[in-house]
Protein backbone atom coordinates (compact mmCIF):
# COMPACT_ATOMS: atom_id res chain seq x y z
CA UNK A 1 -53.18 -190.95 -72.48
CA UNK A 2 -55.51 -188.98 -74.37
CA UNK A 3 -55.35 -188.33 -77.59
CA UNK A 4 -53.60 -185.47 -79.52
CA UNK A 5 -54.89 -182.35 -81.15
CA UNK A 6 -54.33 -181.11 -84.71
CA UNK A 7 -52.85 -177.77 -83.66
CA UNK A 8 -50.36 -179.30 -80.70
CA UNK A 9 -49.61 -182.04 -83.52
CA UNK A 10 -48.31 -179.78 -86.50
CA UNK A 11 -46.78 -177.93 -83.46
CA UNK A 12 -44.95 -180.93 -82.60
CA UNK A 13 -43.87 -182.18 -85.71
CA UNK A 14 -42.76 -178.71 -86.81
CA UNK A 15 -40.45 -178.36 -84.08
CA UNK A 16 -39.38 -182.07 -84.31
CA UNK A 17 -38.32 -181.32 -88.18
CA UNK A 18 -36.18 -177.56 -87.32
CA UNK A 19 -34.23 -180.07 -84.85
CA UNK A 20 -33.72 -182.92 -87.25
CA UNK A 21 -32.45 -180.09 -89.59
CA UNK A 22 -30.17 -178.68 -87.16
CA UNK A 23 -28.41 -181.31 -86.40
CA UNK A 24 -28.46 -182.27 -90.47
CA UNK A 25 -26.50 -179.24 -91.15
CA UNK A 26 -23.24 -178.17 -90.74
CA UNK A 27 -22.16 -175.65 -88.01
CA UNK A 28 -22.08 -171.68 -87.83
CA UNK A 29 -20.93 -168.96 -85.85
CA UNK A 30 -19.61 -169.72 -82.64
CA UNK A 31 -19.74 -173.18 -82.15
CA UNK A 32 -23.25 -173.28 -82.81
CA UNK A 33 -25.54 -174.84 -85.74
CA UNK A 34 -26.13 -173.13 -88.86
CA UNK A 35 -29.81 -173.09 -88.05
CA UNK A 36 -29.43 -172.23 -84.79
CA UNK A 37 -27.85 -169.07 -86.21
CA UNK A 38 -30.19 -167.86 -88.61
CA UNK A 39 -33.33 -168.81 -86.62
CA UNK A 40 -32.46 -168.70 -82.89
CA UNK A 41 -33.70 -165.09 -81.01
CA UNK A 42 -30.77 -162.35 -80.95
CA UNK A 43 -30.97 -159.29 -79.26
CA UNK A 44 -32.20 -156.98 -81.75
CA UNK A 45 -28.98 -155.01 -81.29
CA UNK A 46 -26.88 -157.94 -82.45
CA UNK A 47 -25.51 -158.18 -86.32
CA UNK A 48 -26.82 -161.44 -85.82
CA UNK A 49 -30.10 -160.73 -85.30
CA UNK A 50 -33.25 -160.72 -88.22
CA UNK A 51 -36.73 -160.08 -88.16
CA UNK A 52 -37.72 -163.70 -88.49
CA UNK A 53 -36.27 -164.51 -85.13
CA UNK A 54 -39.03 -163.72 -83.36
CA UNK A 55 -41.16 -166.51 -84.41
CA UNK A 56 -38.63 -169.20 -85.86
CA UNK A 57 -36.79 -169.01 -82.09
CA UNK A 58 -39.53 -171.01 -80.66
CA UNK A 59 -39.08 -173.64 -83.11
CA UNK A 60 -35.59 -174.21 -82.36
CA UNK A 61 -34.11 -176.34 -79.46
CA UNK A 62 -30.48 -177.16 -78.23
CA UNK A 63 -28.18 -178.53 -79.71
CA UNK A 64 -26.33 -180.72 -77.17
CA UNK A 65 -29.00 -182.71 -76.14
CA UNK A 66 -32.37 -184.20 -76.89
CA UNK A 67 -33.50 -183.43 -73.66
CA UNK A 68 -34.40 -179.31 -74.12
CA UNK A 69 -36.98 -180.22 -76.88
CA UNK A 70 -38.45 -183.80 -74.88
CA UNK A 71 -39.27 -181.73 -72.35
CA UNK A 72 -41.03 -179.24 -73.86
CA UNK A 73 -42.75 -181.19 -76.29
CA UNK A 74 -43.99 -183.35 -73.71
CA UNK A 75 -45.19 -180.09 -72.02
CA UNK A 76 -47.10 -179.39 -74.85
CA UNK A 77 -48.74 -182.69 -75.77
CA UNK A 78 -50.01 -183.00 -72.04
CA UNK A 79 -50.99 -179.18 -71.36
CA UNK A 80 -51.88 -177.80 -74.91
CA UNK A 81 -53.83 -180.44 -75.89
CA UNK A 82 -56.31 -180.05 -72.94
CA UNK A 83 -56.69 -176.13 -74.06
CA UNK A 84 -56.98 -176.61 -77.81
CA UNK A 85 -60.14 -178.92 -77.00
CA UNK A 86 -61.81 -176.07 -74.98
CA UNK A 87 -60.50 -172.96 -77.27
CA UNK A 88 -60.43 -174.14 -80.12
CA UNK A 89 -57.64 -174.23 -82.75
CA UNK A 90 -57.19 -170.09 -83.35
CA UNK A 91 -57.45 -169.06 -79.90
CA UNK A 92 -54.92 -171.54 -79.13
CA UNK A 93 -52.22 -170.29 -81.91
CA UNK A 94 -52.81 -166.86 -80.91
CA UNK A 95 -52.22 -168.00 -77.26
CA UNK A 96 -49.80 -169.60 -77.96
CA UNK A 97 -47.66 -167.28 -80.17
CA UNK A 98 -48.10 -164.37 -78.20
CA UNK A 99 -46.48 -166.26 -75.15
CA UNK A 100 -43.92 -167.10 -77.46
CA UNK A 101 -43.42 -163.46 -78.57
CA UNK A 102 -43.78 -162.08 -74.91
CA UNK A 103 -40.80 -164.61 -73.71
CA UNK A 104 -38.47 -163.31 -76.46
CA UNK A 105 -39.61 -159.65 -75.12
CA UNK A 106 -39.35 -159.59 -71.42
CA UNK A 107 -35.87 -161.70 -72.29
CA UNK A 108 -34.00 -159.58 -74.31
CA UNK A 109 -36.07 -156.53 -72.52
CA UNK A 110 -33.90 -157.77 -69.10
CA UNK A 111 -30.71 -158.26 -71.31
CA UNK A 112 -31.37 -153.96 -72.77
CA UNK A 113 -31.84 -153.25 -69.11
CA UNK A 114 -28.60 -154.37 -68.12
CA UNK A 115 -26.66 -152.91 -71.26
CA UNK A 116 -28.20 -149.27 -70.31
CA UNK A 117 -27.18 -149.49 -66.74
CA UNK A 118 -23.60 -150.35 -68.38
CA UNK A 119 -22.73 -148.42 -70.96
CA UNK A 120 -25.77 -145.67 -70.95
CA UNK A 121 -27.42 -147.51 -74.13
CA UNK A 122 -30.10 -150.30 -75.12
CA UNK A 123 -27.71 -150.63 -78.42
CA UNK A 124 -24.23 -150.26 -78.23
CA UNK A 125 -22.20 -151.40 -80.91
CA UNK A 126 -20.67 -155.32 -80.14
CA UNK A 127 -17.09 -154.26 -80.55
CA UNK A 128 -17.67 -151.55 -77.97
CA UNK A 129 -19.51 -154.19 -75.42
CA UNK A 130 -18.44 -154.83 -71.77
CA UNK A 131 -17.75 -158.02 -70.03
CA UNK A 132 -21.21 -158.30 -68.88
CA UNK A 133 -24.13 -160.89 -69.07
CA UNK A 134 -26.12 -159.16 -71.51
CA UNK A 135 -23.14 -159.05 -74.39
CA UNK A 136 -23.91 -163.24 -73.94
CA UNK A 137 -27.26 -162.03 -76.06
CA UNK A 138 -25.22 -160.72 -78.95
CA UNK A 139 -23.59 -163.93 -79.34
CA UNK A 140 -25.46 -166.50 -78.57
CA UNK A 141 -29.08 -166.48 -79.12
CA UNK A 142 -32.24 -167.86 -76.71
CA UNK A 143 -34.05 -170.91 -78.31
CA UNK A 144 -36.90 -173.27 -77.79
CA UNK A 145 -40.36 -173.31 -77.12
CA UNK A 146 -40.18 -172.99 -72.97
CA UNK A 147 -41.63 -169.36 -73.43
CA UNK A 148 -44.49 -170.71 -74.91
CA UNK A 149 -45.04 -173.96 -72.90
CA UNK A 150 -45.14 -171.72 -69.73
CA UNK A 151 -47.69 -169.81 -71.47
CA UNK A 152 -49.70 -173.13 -71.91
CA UNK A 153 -48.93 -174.27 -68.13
CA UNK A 154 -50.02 -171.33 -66.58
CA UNK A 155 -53.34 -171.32 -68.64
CA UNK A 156 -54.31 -174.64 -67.75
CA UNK A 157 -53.36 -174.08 -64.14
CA UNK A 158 -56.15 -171.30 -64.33
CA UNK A 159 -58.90 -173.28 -66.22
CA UNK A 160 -58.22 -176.83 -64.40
CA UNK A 161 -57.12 -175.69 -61.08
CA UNK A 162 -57.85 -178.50 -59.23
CA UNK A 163 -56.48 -181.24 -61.55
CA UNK A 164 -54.35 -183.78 -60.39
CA UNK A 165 -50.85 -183.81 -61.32
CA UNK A 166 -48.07 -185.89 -60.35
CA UNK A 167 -44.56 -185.06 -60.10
CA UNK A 168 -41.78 -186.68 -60.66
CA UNK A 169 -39.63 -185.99 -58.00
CA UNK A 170 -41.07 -186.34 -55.81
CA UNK A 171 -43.49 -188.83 -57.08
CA UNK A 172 -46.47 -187.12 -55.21
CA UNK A 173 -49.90 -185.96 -56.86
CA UNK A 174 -50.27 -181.66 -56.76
CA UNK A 175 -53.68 -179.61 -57.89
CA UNK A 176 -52.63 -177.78 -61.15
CA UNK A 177 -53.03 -174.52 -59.40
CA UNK A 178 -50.48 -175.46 -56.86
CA UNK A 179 -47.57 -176.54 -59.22
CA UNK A 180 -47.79 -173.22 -61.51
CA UNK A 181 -47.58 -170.90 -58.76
CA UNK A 182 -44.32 -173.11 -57.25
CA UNK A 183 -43.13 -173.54 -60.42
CA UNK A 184 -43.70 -169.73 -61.42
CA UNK A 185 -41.93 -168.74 -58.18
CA UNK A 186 -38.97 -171.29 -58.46
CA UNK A 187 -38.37 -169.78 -61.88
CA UNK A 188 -38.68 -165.68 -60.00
CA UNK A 189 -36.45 -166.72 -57.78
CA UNK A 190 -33.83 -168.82 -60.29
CA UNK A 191 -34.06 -164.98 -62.60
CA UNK A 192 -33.51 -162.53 -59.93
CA UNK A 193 -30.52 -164.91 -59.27
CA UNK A 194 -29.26 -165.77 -62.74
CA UNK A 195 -25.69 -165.97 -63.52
CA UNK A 196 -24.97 -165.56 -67.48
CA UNK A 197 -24.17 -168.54 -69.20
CA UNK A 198 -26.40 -170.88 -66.68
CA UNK A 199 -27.64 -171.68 -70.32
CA UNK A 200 -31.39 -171.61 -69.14
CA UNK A 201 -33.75 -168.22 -69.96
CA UNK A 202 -35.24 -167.56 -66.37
CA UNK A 203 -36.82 -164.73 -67.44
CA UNK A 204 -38.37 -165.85 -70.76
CA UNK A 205 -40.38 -168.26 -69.09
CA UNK A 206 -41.74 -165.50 -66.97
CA UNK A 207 -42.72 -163.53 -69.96
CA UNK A 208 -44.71 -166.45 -71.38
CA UNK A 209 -46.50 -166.50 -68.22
CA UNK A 210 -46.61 -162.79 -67.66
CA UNK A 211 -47.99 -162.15 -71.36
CA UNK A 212 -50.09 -165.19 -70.95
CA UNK A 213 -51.94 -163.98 -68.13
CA UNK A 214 -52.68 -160.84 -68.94
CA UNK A 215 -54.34 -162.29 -72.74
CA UNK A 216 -56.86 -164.93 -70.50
CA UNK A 217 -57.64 -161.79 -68.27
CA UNK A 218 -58.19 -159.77 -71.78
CA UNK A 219 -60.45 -162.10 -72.67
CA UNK A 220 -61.85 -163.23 -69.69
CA UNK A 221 -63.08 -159.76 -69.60
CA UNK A 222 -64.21 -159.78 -73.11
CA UNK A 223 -66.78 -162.39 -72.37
CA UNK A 224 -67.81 -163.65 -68.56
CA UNK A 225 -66.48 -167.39 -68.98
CA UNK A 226 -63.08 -166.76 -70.84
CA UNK A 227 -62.77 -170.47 -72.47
C-alpha cells in the first residue's frame, strides 16, 4: 500500500469530519440532515440553495449509508495520491476542485435543460414546478465527492495508462486506460438513461471527467510534458 499524501490526507479527514457531523446533528428539510441541507449542491434556482454549495457539496456524503463516502475515499487514497506525488500539492487542489466545480455544473446544467424544455425557463418558481425529474434538484440536493474522484480517475488513466488494476468483480487485472474509458462509457450510457430518483448523479461524474480533461489538455499544452 503506499503511503498517503498530505493533500489527499486533509482531503480525507475533512470529508470524514462533515460526515461524522452529519450524522451528529439533528435532521432538516425533507427527511434529510441538517448539514446535508445547508451544505449539499441545490440548483441555483432552489430557495434552498447558497453560494457556499458549490464547494461544501463535495464534502458531504449520504446519509443512509457508509458506503457513498468508503468508496470514494478509497478512490481518492489510491488515485490522488499517485497524482499529488507527480503535481505537486497546488496543481492537485486546483485539479481537483475544478472537477468538483465542473460536476456540480454539467449536473444542475442537465437538470436547467430539462426545466426549459418544460416550462420555457432555467428558473421557475418551486410552487409553479412540474412533475418532472429536474424539480427532484429543488428538493433534494447532489452530494459527495464522486465529481471529483472521476476527475482524479480519469487523470491517472491518462498519465499511467498502462498500470495494472484489478477489479473486483470480476477479479481480473485491466490497464488504467482501459477501465476509465469503460467506466466513462458505463456512466454515458447509465445518464442518457437516468430515471430521477435512481439517487446516483450520472451526469456529475461526467462533468468531473469532462472538466478534468479539458484542464490536463490546458496544461498539457501549456508546457510539452503536462505533469
Amino acid at each position: 500500500m503506499q503511503p498517503m499524501t498530505p493533500v489527499v490526507r486533509n482531503l480525507i479527514i475533512i470529508n470524514v469530519l462533515f460526515y461524522l457531523a452529519m450524522l451528529a446533528f439533528g435532521g432538516g428539510a425533507n427527511n434529510l440532515p441538517w448539514l446535508t441541507v445547508q451544505f449539499g449542491g441545490y440548483y441555483p434556482a432552489s430557495p434552498m440553495f447558497k453560494p457556499w454549495q458549490l464547494i461544501t457539496h463535495m464534502f458531504m456524503h449520504d446519509h443512509k449509508g457508509f458506503t457513498h463516502i468508503l468508496f470514494n475515499m478509497f478512490a481518492l487514497y489510491m488515485f490522488g495520491s499517485s497524482l499529488e506525488r507527480v503535481w505537486g500539492a497546488k496543481r492537485f487542489i486546483i485539479y481537483y476542485f475544478v472537477c468538483g466545480l465542473g460536476a456540480f455544473f454539467l449536473h444542475q446544467f442537465v437538470n436547467g435543460v430539462m426545466l426549459f424544455q418544460a416550462v420555457g425557463t432555467f428558473f421557475p418558481n418551486i410552487n409553479e414546478l412540474p412533475n418532472i425529474g429536474a424539480a427532484y434538484s429543488y428538493i433534494y440536493p447532489v452530494v459527495g465527492a464522486s465529481g471529483a474522484v472521476f476527475g482524479l480517475l480519469l487523470a491517472f488513466g491518462m498519465l499511467f495508462p498502462n498500470t495494472q488494476l484489478m477489479l473486483l468483480f470480476p477479479p481480473i487485472p485491466i490497464k488504467a486506460k482501459y477501465f476509465v474509458i469503460g467506466y466513462g462509457a458505463i456512466e454515458l450510457f447509465m445518464a442518457l438513461g437516468n430515471s430521477p430518483g435512481d439517487n446516483v448523479a450520472h451526469f456529475a461524474h461526467l462533468g468531473g471527467m469532462l472538466f478534468g480533461f479539458i484542464l490536463l489538455k490546458k496544461w498539457q499544452k501549456e508546457r510539452s510534458n503536462f505533469y
